[in-house]
C-alpha atoms as a PDB file:
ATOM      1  CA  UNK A   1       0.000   0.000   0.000  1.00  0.00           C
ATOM      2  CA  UNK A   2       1.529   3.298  -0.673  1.00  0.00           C
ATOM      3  CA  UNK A   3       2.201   6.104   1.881  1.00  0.00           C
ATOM      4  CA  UNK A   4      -0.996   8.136   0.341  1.00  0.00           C
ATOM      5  CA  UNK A   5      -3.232   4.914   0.491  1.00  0.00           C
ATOM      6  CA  UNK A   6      -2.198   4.467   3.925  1.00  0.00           C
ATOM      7  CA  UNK A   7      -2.805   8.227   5.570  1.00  0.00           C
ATOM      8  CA  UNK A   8      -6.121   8.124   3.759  1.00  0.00           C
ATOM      9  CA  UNK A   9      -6.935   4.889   5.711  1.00  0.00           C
ATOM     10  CA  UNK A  10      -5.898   6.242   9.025  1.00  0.00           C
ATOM     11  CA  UNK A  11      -8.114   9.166   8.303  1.00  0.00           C
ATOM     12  CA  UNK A  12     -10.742   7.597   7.598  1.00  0.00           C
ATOM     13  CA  UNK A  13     -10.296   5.536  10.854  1.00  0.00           C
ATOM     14  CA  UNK A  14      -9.859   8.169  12.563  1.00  0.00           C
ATOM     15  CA  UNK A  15     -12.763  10.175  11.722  1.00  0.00           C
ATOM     16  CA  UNK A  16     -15.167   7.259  12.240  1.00  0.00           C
ATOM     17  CA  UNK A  17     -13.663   6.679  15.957  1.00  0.00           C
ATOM     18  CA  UNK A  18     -14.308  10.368  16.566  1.00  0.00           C
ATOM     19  CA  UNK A  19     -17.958  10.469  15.194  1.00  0.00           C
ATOM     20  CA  UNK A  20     -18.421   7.221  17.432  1.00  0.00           C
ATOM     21  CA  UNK A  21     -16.896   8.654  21.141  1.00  0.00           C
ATOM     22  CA  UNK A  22     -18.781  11.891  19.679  1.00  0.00           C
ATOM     23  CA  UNK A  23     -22.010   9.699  19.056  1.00  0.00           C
ATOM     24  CA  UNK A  24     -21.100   7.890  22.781  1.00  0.00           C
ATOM     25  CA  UNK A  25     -20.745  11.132  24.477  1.00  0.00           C
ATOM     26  CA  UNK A  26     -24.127  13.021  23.523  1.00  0.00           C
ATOM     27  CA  UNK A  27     -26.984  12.907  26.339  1.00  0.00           C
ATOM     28  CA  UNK A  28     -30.518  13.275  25.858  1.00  0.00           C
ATOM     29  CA  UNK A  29     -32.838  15.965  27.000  1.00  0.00           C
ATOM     30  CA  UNK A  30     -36.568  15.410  26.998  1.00  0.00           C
ATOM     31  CA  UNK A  31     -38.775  17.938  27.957  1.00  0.00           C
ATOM     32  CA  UNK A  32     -41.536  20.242  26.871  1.00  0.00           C
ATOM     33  CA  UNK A  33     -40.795  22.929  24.888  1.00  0.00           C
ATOM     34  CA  UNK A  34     -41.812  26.458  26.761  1.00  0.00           C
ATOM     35  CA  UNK A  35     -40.356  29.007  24.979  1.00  0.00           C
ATOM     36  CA  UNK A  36     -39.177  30.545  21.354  1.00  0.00           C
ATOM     37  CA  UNK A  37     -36.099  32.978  21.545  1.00  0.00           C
ATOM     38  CA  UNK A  38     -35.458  33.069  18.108  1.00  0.00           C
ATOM     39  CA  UNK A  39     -34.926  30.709  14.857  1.00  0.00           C
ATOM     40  CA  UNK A  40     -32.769  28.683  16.080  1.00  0.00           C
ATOM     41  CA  UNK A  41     -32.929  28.953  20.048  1.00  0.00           C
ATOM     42  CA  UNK A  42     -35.442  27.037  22.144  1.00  0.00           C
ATOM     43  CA  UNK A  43     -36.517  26.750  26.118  1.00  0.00           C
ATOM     44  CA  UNK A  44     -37.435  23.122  27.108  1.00  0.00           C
ATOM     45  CA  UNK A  45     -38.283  22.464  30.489  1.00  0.00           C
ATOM     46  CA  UNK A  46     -37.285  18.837  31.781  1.00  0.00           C
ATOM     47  CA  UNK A  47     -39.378  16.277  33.821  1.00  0.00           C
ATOM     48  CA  UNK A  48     -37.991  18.182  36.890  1.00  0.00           C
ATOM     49  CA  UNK A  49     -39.241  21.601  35.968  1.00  0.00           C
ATOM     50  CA  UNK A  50     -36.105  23.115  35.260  1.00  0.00           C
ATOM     51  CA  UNK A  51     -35.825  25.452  32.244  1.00  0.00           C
ATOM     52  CA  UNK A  52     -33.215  24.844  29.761  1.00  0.00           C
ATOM     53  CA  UNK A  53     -31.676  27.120  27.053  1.00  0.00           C
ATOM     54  CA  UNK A  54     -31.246  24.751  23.409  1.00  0.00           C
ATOM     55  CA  UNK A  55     -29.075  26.149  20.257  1.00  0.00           C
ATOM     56  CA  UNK A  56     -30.497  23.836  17.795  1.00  0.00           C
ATOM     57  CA  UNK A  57     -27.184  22.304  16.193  1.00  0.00           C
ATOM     58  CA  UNK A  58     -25.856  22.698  12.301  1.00  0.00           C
ATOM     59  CA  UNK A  59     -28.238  25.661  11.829  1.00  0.00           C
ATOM     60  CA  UNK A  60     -27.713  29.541  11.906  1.00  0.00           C
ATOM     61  CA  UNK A  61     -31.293  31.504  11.673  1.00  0.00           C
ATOM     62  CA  UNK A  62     -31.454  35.302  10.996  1.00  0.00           C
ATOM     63  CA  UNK A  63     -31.516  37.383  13.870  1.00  0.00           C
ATOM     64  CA  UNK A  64     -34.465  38.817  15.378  1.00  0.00           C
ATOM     65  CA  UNK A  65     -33.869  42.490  13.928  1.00  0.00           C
ATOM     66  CA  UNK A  66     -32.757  41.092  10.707  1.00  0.00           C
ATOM     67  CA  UNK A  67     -34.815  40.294   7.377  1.00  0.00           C
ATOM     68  CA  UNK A  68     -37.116  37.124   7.802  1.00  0.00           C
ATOM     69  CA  UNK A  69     -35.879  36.760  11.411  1.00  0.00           C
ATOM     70  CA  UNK A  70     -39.388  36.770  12.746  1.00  0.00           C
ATOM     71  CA  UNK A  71     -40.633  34.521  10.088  1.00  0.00           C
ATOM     72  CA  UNK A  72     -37.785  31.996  11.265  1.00  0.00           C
ATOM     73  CA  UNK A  73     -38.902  32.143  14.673  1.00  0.00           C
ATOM     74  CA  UNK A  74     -42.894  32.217  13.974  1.00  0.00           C
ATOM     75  CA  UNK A  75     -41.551  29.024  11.653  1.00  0.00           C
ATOM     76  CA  UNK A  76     -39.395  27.400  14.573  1.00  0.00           C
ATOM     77  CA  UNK A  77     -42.267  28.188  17.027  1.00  0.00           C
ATOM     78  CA  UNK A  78     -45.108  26.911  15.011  1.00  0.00           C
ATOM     79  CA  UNK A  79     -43.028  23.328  14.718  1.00  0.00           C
ATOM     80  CA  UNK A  80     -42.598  22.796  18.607  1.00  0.00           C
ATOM     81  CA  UNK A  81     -44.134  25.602  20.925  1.00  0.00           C
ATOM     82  CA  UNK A  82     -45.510  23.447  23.644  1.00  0.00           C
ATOM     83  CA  UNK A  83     -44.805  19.990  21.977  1.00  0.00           C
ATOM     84  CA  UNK A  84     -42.337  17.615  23.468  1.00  0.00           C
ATOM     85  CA  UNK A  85     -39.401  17.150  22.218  1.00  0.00           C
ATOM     86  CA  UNK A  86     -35.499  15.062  22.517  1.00  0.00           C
ATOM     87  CA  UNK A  87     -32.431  17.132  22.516  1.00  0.00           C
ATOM     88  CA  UNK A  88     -29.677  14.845  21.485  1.00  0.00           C
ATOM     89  CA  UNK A  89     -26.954  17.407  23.035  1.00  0.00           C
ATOM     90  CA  UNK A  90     -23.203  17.361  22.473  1.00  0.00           C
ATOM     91  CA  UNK A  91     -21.766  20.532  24.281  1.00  0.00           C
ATOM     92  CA  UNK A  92     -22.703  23.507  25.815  1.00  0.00           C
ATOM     93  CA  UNK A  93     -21.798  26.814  23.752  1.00  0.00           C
ATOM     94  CA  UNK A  94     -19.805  29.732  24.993  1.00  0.00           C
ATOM     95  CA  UNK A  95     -23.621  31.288  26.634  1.00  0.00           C
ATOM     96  CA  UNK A  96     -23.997  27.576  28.007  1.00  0.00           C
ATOM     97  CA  UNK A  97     -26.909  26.817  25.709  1.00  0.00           C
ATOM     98  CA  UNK A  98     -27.032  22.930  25.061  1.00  0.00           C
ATOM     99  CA  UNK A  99     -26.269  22.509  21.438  1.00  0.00           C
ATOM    100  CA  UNK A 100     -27.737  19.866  20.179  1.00  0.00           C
ATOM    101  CA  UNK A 101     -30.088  18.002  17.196  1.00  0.00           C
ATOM    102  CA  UNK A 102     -34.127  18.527  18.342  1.00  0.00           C
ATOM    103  CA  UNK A 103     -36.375  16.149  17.831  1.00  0.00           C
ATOM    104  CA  UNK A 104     -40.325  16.591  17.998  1.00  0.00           C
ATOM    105  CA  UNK A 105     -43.527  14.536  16.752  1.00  0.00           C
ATOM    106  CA  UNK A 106     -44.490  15.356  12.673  1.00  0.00           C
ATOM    107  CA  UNK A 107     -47.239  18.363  12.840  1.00  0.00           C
ATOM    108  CA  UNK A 108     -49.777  16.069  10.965  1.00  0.00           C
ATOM    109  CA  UNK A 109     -49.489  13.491  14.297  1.00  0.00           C
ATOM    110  CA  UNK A 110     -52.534  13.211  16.782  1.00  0.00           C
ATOM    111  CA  UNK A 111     -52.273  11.792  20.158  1.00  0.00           C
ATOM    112  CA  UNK A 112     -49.462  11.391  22.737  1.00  0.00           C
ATOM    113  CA  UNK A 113     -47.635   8.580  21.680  1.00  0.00           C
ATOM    114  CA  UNK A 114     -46.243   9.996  18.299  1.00  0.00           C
ATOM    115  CA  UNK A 115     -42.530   9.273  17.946  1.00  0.00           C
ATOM    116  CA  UNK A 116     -40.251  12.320  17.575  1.00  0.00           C
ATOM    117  CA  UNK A 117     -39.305  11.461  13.987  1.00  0.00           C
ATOM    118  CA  UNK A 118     -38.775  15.261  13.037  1.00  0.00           C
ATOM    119  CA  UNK A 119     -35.441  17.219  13.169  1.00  0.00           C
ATOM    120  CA  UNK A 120     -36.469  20.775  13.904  1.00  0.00           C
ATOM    121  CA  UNK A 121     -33.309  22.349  12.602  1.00  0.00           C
ATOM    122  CA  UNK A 122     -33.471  20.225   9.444  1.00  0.00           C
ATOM    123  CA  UNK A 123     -36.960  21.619   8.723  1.00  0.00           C
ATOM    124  CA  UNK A 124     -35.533  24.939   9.425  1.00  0.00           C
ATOM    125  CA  UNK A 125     -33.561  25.235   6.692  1.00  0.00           C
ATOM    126  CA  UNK A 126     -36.077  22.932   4.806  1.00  0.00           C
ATOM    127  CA  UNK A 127     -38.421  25.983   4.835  1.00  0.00           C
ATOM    128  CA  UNK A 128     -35.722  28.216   3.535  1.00  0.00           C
ATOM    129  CA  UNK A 129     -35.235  30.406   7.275  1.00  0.00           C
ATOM    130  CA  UNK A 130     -32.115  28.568   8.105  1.00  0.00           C
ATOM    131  CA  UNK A 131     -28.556  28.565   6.628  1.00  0.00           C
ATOM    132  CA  UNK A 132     -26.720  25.117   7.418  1.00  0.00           C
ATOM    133  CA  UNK A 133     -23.937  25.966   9.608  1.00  0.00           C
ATOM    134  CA  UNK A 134     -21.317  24.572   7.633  1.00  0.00           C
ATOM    135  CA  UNK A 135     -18.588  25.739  10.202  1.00  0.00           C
ATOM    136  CA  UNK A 136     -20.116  23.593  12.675  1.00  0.00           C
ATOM    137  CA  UNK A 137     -20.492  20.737  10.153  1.00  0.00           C
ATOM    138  CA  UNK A 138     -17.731  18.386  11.686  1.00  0.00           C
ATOM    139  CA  UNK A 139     -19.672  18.397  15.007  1.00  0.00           C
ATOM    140  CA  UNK A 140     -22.871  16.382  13.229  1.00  0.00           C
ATOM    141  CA  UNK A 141     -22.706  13.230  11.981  1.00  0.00           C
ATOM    142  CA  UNK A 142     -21.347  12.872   8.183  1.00  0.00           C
ATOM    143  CA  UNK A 143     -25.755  12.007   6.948  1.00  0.00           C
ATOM    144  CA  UNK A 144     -26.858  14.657   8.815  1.00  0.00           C
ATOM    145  CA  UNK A 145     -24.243  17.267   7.652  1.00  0.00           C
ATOM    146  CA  UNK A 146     -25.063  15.897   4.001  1.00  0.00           C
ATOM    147  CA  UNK A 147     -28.612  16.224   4.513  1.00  0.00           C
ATOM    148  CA  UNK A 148     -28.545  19.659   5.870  1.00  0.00           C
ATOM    149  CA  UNK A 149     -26.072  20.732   2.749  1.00  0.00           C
ATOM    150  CA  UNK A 150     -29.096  19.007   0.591  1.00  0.00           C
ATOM    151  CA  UNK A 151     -32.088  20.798   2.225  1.00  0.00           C
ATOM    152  CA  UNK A 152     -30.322  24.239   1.727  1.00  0.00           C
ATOM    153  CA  UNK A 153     -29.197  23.544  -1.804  1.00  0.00           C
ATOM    154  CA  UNK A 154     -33.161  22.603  -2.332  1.00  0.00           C
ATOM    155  CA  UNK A 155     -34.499  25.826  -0.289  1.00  0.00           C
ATOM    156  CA  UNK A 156     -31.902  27.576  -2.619  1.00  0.00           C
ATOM    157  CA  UNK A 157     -32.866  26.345  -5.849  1.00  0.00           C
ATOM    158  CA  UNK A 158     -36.314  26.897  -5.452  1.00  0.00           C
ATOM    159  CA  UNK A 159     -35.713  30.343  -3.922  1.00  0.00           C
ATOM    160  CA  UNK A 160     -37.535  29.465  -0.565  1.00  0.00           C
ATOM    161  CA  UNK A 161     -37.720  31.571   2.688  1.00  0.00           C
ATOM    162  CA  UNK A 162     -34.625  33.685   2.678  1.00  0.00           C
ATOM    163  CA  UNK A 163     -33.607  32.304  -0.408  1.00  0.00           C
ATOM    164  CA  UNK A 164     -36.233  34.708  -2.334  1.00  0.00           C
ATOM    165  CA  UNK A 165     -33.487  37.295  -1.580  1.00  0.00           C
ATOM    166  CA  UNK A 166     -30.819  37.682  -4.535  1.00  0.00           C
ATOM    167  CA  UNK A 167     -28.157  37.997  -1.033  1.00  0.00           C
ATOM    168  CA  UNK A 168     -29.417  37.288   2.191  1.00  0.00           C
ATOM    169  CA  UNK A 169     -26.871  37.756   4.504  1.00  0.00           C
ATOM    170  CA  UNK A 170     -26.065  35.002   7.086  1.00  0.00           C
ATOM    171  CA  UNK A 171     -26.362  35.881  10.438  1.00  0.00           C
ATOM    172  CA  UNK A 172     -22.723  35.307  11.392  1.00  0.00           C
ATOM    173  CA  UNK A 173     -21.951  38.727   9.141  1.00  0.00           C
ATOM    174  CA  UNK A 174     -24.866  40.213  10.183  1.00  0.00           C
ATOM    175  CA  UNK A 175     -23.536  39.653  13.651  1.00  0.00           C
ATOM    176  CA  UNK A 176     -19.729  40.588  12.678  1.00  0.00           C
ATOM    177  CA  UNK A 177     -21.847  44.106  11.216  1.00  0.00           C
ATOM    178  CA  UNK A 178     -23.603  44.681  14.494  1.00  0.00           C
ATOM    179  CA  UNK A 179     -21.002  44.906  16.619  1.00  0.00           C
END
C-alpha cells in the first residue's frame, strides 16, 4: 500500500472513531418545549421543571432584527411551541446553551404517543429560514451534515424563505456588522 493509500486509511479511521466517542458522548434531554427565543434557540423544560436554554445544532437563523428573522422564529415556534421534544446534546456553547439536534412529533401526528421522527433544525432550513452551519459541520454526523447541505441547496434552488433574496446575509456577518 503506498504512503498516500495508507494516511487516507488512518483518516478515515480516525474520523469514524471520533464520530463514534462523539455519538457515545451526547446525552438526551426530553422535555416540553416552553419558549421561542429566536430561529434557532429554544426553552425546554425537563421532567424536573427546570428550564433549559437549546441552540439547535448545524443551523444559523437570521436574527431577530434582521430580514425574515421573525418569520424563522414564527416558523421554529409553530413546529414545537408546547410539543415535546429530545435534545440529542453534544456541548454547551460559549452562553452555556445545550447545542444539540431537536427532535419533535411530525405536525400532521394526533395523540401522545407519536414518535419524535422530526429534526427541527433540518426543517428549518427545509423551509428556507435557516442557513446550514457549515462551520459547525464536523460536530454532526457525516448524513446529517449531508442532509442539511441538501435541504439548503433545495431551499436555494427553489428560492424558498430567505432564499427569495438575490443575497441574504447570514447571520454570522450580520452579527460581525452589528457589533
Amino acid at each position: 500500500m503506498s504512503k498516500r493509500a495508507e494516511i487516507h486509511v488512518r483518516n478515515r479511521v480516525l474520523t469514524v472513531l471520533l464520530m463514534v466517542s462523539m455519538g457515545a458522548s451526547a446525552e438526551t434531554l426530553t422535555g416540553t418545549v416552553v419558549g421561542v427565543t429566536d430561529g434557532d434557540t429554544i426553552t425546554v423544560m425537563d421532567a424536573q421543571r427546570e428550564p433549559h436554554k437549546v441552540r439547535l445544532a448545524g443551523i444559523d437563523a437570521p436574527e431577530k432584527n434582521q430580514p425574515f428573522g421573525q418569520r424563522a422564529k414564527d416558523s421554529l415556534s409553530t413546529l414545537v411551541f408546547g410539543k415535546d421534544v429530545e435534545v440529542r446534546w453534544h456541548k454547551h456553547d460559549r452562553y452555556d446553551r445545550l447545542v444539540g439536534k431537536v427532535m419533535v412529533a411530525a405536525p400532521d401526528c394526533r395523540g401522545n404517543s407519536c414518535p419524535r421522527t422530526l429534526d427541527a433544525g433540518l426543517a428549518q432550513i427545509t423551509v428556507g429560514l435557516a442557513w446550514w452551519y457549515q462551520k459547525y459541520a464536523k460536530e454532526q454526523s457525516v448524513e446529517d451534515a449531508h442532509r442539511y447541505e441538501f435541504a439548503e441547496q433545495e431551499a436555494r434552488s427553489k428560492h424558498a424563505g430567505l432564499w427569495m433574496d438575490p443575497q441574504p446575509t447570514p447571520p454570522w456577518e450580520w452579527r460581525k456588522a452589528e457589533h
